[in-house]
Protein backbone atom coordinates (compact mmCIF):
# COMPACT_ATOMS: atom_id res chain seq x y z
CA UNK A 1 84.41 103.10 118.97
CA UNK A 2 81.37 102.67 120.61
CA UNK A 3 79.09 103.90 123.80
CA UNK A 4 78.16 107.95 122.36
CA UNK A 5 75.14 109.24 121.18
CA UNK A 6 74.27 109.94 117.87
CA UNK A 7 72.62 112.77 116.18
CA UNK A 8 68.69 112.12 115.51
CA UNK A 9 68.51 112.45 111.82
CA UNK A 10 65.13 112.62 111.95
CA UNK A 11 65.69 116.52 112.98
CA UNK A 12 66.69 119.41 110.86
CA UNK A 13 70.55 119.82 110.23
CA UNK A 14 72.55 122.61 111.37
CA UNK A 15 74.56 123.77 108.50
CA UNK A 16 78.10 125.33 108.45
CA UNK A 17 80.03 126.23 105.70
CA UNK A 18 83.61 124.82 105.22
CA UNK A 19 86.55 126.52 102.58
CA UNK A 20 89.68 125.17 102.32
CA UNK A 21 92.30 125.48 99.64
CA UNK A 22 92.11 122.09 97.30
CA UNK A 23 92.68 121.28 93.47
CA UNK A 24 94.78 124.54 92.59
CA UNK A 25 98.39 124.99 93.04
CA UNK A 26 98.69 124.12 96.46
CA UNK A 27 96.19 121.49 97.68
CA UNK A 28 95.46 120.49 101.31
CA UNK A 29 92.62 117.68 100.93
CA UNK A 30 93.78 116.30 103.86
CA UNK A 31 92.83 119.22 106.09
CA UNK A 32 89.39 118.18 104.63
CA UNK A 33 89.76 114.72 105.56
CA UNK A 34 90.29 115.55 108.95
CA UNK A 35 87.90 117.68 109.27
CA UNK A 36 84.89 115.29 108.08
CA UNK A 37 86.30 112.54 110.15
CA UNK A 38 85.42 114.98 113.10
CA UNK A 39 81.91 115.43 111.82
CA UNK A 40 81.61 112.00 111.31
CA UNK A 41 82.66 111.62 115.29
CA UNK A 42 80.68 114.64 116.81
CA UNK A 43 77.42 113.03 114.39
CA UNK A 44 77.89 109.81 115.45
CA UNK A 45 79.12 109.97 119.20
CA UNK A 46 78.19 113.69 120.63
CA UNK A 47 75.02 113.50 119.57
CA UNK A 48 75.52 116.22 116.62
CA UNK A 49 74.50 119.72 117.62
CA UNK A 50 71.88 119.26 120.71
CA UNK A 51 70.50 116.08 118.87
CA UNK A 52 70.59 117.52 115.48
CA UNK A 53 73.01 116.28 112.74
CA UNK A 54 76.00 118.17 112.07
CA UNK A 55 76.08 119.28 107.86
CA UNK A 56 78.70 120.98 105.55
CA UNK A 57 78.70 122.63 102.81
CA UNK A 58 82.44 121.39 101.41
CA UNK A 59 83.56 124.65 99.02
CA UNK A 60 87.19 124.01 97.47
CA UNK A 61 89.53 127.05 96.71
CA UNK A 62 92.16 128.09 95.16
CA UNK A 63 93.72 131.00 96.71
CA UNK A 64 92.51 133.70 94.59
CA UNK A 65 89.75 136.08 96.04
CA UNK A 66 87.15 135.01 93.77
CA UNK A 67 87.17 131.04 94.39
CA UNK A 68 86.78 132.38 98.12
CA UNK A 69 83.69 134.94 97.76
CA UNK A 70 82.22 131.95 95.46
CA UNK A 71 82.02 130.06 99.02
CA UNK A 72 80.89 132.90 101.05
CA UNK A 73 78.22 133.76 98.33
CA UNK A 74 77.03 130.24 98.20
CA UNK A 75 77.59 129.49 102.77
CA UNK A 76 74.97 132.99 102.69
CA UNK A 77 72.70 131.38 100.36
CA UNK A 78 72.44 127.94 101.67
CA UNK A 79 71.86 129.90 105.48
CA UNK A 80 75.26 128.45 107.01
CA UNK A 81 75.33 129.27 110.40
CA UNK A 82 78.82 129.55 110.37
CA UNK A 83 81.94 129.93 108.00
CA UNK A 84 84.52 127.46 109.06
CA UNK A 85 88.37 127.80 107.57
CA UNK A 86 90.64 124.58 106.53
CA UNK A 87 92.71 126.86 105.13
CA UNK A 88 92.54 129.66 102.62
CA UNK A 89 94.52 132.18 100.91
CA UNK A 90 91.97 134.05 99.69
CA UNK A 91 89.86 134.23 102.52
CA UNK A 92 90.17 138.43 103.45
CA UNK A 93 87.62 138.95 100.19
CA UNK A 94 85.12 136.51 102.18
CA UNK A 95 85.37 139.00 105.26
CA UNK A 96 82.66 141.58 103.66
CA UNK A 97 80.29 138.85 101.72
CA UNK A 98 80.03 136.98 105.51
CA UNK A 99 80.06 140.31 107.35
CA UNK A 100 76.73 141.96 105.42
CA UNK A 101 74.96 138.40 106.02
CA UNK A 102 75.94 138.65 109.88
CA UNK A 103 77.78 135.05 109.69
CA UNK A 104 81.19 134.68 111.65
CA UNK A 105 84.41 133.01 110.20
CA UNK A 106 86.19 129.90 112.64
CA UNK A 107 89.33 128.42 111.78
CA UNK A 108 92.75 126.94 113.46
CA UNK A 109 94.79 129.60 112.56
CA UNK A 110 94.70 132.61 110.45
CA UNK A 111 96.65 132.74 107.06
CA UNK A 112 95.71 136.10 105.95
CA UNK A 113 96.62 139.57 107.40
CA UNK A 114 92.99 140.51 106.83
CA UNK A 115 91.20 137.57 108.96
CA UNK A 116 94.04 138.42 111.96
CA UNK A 117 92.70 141.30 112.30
CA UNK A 118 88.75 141.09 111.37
CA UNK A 119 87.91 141.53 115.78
CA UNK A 120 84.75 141.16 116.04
CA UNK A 121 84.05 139.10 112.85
CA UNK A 122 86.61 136.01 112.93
CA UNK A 123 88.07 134.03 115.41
CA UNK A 124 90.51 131.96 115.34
CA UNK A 125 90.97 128.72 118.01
CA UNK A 126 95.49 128.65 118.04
CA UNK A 127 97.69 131.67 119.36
CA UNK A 128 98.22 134.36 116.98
CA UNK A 129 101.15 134.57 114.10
CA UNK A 130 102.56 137.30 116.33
CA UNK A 131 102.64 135.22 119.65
CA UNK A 132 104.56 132.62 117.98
CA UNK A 133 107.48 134.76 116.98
CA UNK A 134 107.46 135.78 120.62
CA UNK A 135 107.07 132.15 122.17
CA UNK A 136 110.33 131.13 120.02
CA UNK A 137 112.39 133.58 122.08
CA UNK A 138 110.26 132.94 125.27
CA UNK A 139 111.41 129.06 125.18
CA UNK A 140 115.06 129.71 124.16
CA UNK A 141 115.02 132.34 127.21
CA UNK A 142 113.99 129.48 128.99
CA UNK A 143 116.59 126.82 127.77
CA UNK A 144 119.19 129.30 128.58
CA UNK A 145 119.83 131.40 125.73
CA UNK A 146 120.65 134.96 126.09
CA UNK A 147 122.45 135.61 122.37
CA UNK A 148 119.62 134.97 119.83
CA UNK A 149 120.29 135.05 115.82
CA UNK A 150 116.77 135.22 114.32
CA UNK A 151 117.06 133.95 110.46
CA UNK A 152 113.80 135.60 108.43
CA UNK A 153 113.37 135.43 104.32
CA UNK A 154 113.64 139.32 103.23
CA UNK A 155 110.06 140.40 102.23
CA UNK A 156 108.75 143.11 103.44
CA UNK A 157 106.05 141.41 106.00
CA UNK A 158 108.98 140.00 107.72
CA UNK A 159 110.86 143.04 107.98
CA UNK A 160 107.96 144.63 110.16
CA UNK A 161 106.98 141.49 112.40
CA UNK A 162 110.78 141.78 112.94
CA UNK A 163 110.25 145.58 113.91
CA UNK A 164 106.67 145.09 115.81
CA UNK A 165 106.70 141.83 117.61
CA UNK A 166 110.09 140.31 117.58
CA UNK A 167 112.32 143.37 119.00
CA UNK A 168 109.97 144.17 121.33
CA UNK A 169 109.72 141.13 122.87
CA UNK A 170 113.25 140.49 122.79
CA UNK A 171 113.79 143.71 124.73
CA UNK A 172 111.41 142.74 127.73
CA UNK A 173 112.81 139.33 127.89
CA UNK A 174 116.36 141.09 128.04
CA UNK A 175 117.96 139.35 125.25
CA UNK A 176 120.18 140.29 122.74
CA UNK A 177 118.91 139.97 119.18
CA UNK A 178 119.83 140.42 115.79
CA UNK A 179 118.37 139.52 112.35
CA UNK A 180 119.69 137.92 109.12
CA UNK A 181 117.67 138.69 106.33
CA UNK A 182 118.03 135.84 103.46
CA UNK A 183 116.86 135.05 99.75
CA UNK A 184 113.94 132.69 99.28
CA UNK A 185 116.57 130.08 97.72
CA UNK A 186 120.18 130.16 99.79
CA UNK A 187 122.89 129.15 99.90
CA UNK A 188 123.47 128.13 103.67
CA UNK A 189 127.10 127.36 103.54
CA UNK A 190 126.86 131.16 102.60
CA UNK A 191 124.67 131.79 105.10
CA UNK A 192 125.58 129.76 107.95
CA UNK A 193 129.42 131.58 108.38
CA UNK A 194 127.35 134.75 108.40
CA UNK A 195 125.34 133.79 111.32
CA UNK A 196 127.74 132.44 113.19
CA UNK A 197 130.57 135.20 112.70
CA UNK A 198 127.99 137.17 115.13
CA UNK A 199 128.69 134.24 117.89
CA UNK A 200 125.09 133.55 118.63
CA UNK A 201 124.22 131.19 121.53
CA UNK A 202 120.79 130.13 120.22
CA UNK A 203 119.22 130.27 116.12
CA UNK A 204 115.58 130.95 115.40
CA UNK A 205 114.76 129.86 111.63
CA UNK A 206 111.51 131.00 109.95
CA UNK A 207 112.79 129.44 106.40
CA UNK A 208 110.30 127.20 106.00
CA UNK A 209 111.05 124.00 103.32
CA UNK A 210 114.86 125.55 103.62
CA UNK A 211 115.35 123.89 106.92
CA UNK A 212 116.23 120.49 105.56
CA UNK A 213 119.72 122.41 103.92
CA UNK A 214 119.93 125.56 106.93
CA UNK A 215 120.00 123.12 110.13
CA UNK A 216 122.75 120.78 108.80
CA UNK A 217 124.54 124.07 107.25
CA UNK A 218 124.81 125.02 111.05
CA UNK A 219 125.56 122.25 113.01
CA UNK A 220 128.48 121.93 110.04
CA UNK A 221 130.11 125.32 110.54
CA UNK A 222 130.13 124.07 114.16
CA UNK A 223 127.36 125.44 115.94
CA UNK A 224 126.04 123.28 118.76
CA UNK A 225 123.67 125.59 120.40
CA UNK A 226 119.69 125.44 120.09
CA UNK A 227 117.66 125.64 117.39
CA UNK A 228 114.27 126.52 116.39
CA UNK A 229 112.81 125.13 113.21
CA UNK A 230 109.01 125.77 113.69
CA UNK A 231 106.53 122.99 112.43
CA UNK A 232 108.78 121.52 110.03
CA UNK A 233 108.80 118.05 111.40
CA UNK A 234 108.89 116.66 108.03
CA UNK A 235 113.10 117.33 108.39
CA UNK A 236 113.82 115.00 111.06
CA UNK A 237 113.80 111.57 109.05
CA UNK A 238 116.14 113.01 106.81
CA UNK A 239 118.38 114.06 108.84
CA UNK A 240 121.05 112.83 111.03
CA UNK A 241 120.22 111.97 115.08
CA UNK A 242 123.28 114.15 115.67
CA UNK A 243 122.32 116.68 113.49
CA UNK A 244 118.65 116.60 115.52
CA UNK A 245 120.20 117.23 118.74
CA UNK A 246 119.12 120.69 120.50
CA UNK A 247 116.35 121.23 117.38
CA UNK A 248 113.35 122.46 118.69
CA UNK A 249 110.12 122.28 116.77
CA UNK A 250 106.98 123.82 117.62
CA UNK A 251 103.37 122.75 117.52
CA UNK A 252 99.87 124.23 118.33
CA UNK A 253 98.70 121.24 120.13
CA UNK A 254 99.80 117.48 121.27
CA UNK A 255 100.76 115.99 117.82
CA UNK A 256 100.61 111.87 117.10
CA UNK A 257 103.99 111.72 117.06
CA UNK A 258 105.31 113.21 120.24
CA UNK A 259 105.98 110.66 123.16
CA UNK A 260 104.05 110.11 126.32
CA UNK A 261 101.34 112.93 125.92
CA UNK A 262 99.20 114.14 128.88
CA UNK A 263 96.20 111.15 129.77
CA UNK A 264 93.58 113.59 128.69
CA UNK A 265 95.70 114.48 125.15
CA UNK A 266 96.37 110.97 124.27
CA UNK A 267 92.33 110.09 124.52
CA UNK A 268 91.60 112.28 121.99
CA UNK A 269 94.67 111.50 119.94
CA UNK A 270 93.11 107.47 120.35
CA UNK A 271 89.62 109.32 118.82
CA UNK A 272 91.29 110.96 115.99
CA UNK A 273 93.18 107.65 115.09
CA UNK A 274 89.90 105.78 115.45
CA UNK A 275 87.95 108.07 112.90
CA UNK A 276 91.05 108.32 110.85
CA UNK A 277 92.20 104.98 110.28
CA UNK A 278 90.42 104.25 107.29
CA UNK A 279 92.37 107.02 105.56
CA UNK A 280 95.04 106.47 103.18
CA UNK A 281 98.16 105.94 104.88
CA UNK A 282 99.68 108.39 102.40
CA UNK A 283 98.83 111.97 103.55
CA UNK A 284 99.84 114.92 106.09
CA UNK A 285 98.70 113.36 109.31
CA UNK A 286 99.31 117.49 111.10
CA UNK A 287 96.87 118.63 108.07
CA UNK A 288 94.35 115.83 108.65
CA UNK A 289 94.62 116.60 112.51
CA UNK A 290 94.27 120.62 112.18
CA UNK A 291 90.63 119.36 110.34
CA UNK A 292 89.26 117.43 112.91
CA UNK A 293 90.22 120.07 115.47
CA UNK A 294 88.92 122.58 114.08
CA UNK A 295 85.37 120.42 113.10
CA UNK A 296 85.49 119.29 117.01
CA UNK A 297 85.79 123.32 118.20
CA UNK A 298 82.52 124.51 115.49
CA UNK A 299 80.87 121.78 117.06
CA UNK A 300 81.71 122.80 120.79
CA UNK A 301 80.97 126.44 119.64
CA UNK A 302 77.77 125.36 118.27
CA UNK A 303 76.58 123.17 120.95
CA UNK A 304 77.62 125.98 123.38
CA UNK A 305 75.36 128.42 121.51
CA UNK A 306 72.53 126.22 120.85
CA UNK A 307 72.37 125.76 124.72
CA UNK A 308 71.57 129.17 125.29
CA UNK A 309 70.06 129.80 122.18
CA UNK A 310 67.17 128.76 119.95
CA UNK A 311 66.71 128.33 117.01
CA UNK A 312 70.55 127.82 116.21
CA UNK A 313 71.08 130.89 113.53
CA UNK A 314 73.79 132.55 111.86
CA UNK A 315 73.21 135.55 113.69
CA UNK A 316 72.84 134.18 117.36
CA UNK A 317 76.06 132.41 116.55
CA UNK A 318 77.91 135.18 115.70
CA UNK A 319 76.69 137.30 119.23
CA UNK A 320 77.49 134.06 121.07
CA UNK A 321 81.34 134.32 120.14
CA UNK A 322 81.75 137.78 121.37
CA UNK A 323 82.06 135.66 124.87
CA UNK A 324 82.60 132.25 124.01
CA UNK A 325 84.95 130.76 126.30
CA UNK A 326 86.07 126.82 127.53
CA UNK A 327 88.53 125.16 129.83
CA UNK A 328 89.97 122.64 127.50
CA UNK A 329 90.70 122.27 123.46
CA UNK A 330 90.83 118.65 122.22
CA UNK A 331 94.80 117.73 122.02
CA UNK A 332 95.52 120.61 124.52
CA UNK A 333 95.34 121.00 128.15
CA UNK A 334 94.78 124.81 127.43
CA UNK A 335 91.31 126.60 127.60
CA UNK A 336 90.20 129.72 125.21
CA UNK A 337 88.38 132.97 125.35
CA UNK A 338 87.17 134.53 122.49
CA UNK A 339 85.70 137.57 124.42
CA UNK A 340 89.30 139.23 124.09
CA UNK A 341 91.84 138.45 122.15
CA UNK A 342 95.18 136.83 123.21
CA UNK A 343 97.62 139.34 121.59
CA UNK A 344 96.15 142.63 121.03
CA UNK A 345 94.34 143.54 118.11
CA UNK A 346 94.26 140.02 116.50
CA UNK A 347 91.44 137.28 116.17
CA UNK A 348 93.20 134.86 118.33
CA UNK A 349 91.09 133.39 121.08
CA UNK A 350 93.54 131.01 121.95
CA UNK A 351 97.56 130.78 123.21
CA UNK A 352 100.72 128.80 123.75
CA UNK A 353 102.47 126.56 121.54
CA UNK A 354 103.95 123.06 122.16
CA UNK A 355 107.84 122.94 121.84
CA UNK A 356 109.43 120.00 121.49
CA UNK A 357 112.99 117.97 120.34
CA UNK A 358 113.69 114.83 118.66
CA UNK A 359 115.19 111.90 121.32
CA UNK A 360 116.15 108.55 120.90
CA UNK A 361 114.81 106.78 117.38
CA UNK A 362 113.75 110.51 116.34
CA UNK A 363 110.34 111.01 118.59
CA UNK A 364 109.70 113.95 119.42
CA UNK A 365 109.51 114.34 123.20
CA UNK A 366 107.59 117.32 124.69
CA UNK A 367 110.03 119.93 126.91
CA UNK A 368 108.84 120.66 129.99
CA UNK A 369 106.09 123.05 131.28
CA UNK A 370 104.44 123.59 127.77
CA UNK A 371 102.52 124.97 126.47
CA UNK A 372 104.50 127.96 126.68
CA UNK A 373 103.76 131.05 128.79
CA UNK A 374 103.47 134.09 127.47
CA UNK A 375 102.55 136.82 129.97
CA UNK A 376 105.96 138.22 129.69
CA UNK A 377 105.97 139.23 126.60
CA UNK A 378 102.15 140.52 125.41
CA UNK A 379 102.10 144.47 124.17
């Protein structure tokens, strides 16, 4: 790819700081990957940050709380303008360490109950863990459903988005809802009849990994109707076109694999393909894109900033989000607006997911009218 401007390296970086969980028990290097390929692009074809070079400081976690304040202690001391978020399990300990040095967090989505919530301090780029229970019901409304079975593991933190966000939403959409609590490990032949025996029109399923055994365990004991399996896309090879029919899977953004994207969607996809090519072909391809997203929106933010704003510090970036807003995310049509959230109370400066269902050879093929709006159901 050729015909941008690179950064001058003759100028003094602007540094960021970027945590992400990789080498413990769970392990996302690709989110990593992605997100150097998109310093790699903005350095070598948006000119870096207003001419200077883009740098990270790469700080690998493991989930607990002290791996994470390690990389806040060490993004404060090596003057990081910013704390950028892969993702991170232990990132709510970071929240005070970042805080006291006046340096804001930026990530794709948040993973902890303590960065949804830091206003004023984090802000994250996708709709908020709340607005996607709600969109599930919002699209289903849409496809015609009006009987909803919603299928959550029983933990306590589902129990009360249940409660908080899902009933209530349910209730303004006027649709009839009711909840099937289920062990971590089920058995869906079990599970399935138990559903069913209700006589729902439509299924929402929040079982993560389980969805490879719970969709076939449904369309088995009969059930034609829709349903919703969230991001796990990594079901539909494995699974019977038949079985596919009327699944719906949800996305944040324009993914590689879904067919004929908006014009403006599929150039960035080409520039993410281009800077990832060289990758091994072994790897998440969703993890790798949610990096380079989230490296092209610090870069937007910082450019934005820097525009108004000089010298670039971790301070004037973090006043400079309190009203950061834009007309257009890279693999979305949508815009964002960090200057109030998207769903009350939350860190979300962005909204709407993608829904889509697998068609003929299993692509997935965008519904109509995404993403999906969600005026109808916001507290």
């Amino acid at each position: 790819m050729t015909g941008g401007k690179a950064a001058d390296k003759s100028k003094t970086p602007v540094t960021i700081g970027f945590h992400n969980l990789e080498g413990g028990a769970i392990s996302l290097a690709d989110v990593r990957l992605g997100f150097e390929a998109g310093v790699k692009y903005i350095n070598e074809q948006l000119g870096g940050i207003d001419g200077h070079p883009l740098k990270t400081i790469n700080c690998k976690t493991d989930g607990t709380p002290e791996a994470s304040v390690n990389c806040a202690n060490q993004f404060v001391e090596q003057k990081a303008v910013l704390a950028v978020q892969g993702a991170d399990f232990g990132a709510d300990a970071m929240i005070p360490v970042l805080k006291s040095a006046g340096v804001a967090e930026l990530g794709n989505f948040p993973l902890t109950p303590g960065m949804n919530s830091a206003v004023g301090d984090a802000y994250f780029m996708q709709g908020s863990a709340q607005e996607g229970y709600a969109a599930n019901l919002v699209q289903l409304q849409r496809l015609g459903a009006s009987k909803v079975a919603v299928v959550l593991v029983d933990n306590p933190a589902s129990h009360d988005t249940y409660r908080s966000v899902i009933e209530p939403a349910a209730t303004k959409l006027k649709l009839t809802t009711k909840v099937f609590y289920v062990p971590a490990q089920s058995d869906w032949t079990v599970q399935s009849a138990t559903v069913l025996a209700w006589g729902p029109d439509a299924i929402s399923t929040y079982v993560a990994a389980e969805g490879l055994a719970a969709v076939p365990a449904f369309r088995s004991a009969g059930f034609s109707g829709y349903i919703t399996a969230g991001a796990n896309t990594e079901i539909i090879p494995q699974l019977d076109p038949g079985v596919l029919q009327k699944v719906l899977f949800s996305a944040p953004y324009y993914l590689p694999e879904f067919a004929d994207p908006p014009a403006k969607v599929k150039k960035d996809l080409d520039i993410f393909e281009a800077y990832t090519s060289n990758l091994p072909k072994k790897g998440s391809v969703t993890q790798r894109q949610t990096g380079f997203y989230t490296a092209l929106m610090a870069g937007q933010l910082l450019r934005d900033v820097g525009a108004k704003t000089s010298p670039l510090t971790a301070q004037a970036v973090h006043s400079g989000l309190r009203t950061w807003k834009g007309e257009r995310e890279p693999f979305r049509l949508n815009g964002w607006d960090c200057s109030a959230a998207t769903w009350p109370g939350t860190t979300a400066c962005g909204f709407g997911n993608v829904y889509a269902t697998p068609g003929k050879d299993r692509v997935l093929e965008p519904l109509p009218d995404q993403p999906v709006d969600m005026s109808a159901v916001l507290p």
